[in-house]
Protein backbone atom coordinates (compact mmCIF):
# COMPACT_ATOMS: atom_id res chain seq x y z
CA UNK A 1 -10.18 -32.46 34.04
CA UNK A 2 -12.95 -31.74 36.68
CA UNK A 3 -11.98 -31.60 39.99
CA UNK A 4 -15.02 -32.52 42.83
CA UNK A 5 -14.64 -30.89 46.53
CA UNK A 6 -16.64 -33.27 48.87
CA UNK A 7 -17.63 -31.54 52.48
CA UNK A 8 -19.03 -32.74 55.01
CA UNK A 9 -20.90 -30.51 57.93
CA UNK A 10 -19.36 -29.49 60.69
CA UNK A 11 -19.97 -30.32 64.38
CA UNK A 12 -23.81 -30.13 64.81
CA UNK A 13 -26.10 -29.88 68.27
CA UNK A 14 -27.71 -32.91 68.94
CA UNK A 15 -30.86 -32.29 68.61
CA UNK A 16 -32.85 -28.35 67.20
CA UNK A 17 -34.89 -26.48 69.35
CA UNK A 18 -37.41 -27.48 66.68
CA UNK A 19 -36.83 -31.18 67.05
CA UNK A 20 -36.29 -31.34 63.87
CA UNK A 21 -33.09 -32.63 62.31
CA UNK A 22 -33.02 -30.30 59.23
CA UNK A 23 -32.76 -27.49 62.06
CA UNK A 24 -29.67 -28.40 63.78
CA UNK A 25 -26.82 -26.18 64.08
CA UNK A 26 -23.21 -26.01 64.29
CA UNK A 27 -21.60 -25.54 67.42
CA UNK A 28 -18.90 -23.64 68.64
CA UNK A 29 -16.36 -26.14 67.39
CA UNK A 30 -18.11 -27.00 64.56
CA UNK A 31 -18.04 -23.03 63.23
CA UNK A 32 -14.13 -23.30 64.02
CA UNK A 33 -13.71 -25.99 62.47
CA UNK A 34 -15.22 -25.41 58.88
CA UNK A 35 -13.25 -21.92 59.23
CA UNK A 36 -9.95 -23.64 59.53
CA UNK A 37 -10.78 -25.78 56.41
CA UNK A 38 -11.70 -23.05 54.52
CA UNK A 39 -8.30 -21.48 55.43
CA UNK A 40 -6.26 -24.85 54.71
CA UNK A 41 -7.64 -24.82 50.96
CA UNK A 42 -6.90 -21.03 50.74
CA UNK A 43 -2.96 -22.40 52.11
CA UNK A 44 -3.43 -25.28 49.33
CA UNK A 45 -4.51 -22.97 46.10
CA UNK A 46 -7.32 -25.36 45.83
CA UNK A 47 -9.61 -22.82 43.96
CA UNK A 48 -13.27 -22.89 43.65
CA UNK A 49 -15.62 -22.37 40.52
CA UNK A 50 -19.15 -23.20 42.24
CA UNK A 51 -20.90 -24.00 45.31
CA UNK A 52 -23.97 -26.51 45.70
CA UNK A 53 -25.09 -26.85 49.11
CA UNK A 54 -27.90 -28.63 51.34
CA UNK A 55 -30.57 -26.20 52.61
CA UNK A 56 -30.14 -27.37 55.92
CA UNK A 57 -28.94 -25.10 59.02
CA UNK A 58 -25.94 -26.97 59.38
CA UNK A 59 -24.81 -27.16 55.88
CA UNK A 60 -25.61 -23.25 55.87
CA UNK A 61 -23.92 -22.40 58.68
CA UNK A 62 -20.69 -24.92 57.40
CA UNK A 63 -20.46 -22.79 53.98
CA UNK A 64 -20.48 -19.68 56.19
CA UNK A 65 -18.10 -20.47 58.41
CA UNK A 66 -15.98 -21.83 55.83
CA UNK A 67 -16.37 -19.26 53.80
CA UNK A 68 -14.20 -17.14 56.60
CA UNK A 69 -11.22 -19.34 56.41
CA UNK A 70 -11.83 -19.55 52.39
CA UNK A 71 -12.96 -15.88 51.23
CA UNK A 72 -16.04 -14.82 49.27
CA UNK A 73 -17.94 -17.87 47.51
CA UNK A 74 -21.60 -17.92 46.73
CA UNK A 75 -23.76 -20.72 47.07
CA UNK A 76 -26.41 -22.47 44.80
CA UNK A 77 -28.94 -23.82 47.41
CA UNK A 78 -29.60 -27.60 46.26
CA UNK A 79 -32.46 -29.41 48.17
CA UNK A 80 -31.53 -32.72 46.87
CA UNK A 81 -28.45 -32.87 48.87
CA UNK A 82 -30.25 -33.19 51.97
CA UNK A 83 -30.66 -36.91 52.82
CA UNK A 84 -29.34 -37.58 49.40
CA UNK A 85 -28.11 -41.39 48.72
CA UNK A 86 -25.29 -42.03 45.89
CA UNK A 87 -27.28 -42.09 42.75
CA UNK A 88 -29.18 -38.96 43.70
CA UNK A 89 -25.50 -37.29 44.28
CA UNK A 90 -24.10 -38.60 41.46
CA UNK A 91 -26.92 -37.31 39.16
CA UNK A 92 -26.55 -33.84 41.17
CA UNK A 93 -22.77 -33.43 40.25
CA UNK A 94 -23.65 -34.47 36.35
CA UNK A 95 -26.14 -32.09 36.16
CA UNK A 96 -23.32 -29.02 36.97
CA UNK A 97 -22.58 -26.78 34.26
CA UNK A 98 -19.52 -27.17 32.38
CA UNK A 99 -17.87 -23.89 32.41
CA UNK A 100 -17.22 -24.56 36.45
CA UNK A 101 -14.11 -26.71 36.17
CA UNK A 102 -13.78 -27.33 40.37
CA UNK A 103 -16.85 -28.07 42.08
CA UNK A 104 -17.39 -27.92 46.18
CA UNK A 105 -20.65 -30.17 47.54
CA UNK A 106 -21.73 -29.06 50.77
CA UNK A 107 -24.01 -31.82 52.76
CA UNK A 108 -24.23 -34.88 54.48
CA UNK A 109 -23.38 -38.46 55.61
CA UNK A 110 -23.75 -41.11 54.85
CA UNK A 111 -23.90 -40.22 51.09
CA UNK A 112 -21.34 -37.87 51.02
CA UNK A 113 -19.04 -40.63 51.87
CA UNK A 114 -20.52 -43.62 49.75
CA UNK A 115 -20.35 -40.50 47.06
CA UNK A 116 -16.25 -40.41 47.79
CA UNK A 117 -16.22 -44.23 47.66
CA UNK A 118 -18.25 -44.79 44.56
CA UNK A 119 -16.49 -42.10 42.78
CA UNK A 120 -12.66 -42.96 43.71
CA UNK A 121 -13.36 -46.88 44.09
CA UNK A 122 -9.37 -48.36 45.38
CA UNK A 123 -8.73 -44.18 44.97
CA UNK A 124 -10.53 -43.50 48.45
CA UNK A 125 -7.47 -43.76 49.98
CA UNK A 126 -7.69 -42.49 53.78
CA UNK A 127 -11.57 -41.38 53.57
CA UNK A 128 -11.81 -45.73 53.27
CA UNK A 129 -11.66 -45.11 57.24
CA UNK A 130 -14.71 -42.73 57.38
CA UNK A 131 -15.21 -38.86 56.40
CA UNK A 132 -15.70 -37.02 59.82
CA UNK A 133 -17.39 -33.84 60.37
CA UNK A 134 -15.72 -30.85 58.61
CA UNK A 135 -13.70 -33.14 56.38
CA UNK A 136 -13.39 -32.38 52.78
CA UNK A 137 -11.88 -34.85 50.25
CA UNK A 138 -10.60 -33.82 46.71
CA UNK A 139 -11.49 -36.17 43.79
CA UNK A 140 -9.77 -35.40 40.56
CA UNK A 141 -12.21 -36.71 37.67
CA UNK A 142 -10.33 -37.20 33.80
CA UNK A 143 -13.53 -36.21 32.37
CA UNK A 144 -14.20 -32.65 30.34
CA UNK A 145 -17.96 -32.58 31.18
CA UNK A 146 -19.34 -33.21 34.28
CA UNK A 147 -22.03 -35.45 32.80
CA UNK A 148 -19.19 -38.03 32.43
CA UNK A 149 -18.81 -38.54 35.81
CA UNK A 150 -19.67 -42.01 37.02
CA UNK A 151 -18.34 -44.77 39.42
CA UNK A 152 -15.25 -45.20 39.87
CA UNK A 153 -14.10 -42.64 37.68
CA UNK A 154 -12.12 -40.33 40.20
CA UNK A 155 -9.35 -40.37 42.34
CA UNK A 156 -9.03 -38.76 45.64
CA UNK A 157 -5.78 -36.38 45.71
CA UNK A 158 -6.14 -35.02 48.97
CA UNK A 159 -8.54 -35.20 52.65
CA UNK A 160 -8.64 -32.72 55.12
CA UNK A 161 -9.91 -33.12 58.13
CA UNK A 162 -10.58 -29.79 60.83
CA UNK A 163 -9.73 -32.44 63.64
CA UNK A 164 -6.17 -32.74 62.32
CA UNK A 165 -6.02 -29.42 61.63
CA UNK A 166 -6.69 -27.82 65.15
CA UNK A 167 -3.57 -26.92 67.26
């Protein structure tokens, strides 16, 4: 059994002071709020075995400021993520070594959510309303190798979401 951890960024600026969009950062609530998911999967025991993450500021900035609510993790910088559709996901996740049993994706939408919906199919459950910033849905996959992962074989077990999370 694989388990997949699906994050989206957190809460970005609009627009970077480079005007370009693989520069944009979190903001203040968007630091806060991948911190309190972090902390929420600490609360959970959902435990970790690797990282891959976009290169982008945001994603960056969302592993490090989860990270804080999580503890120490180290992440695998994966280019592909970044604008990534589906297929290119899909193949990303297959292409994980075996020994780590419970993946976490850092990136983007909107393949980070067609990536929940393709892999869970009627298993989406809530994230079939949309995957918000900082939200971060748990797909269990009844595969041994991560090279047997493929559409519709998942089901999500559980979605957090910062927003729900703040008090």
């Amino acid at each position: 059994m694989k388990t997949l951890y699906v994050l989206r960024h957190a809460k970005t600026e609009r627009d970077s002071g480079t005007g370009r969009d693989f520069d944009r950062a979190l903001t203040e609530r968007g630091w806060s709020d991948a911190e309190l998911v972090g902390r929420e999967m600490t609360k959970r025991g959902l435990e970790i075995d690797a990282v891959l993450a976009s290169p982008a500021k945001r994603a960056a900035q969302t592993v490090e400021a989860f990270a804080r609510g999580y503890g120490d993790i180290v992440a695998e910088w994966e280019p592909g993520i970044y604008n990534a559709m589906v297929d290119r996901l899909i193949e990303i996740v297959q292409a994980t070594d075996d020994e780590a049993e419970r993946l976490l994706i850092v990136g983007h939408n909107p393949g980070f959510e067609g990536l929940v919906w393709s892999l869970a199919g009627e298993g989406a459950g809530k994230v079939r309303e949309g995957m918000p910033t900082a939200a971060m849905a748990a797909i269990e996959l009844p595969v041994d190798n991560w090279g047997e992962v493929f559409e519709g074989t998942g089901c999500v077990t559980q979605f957090i979401v910062a927003s729900e999370l703040r008090s």
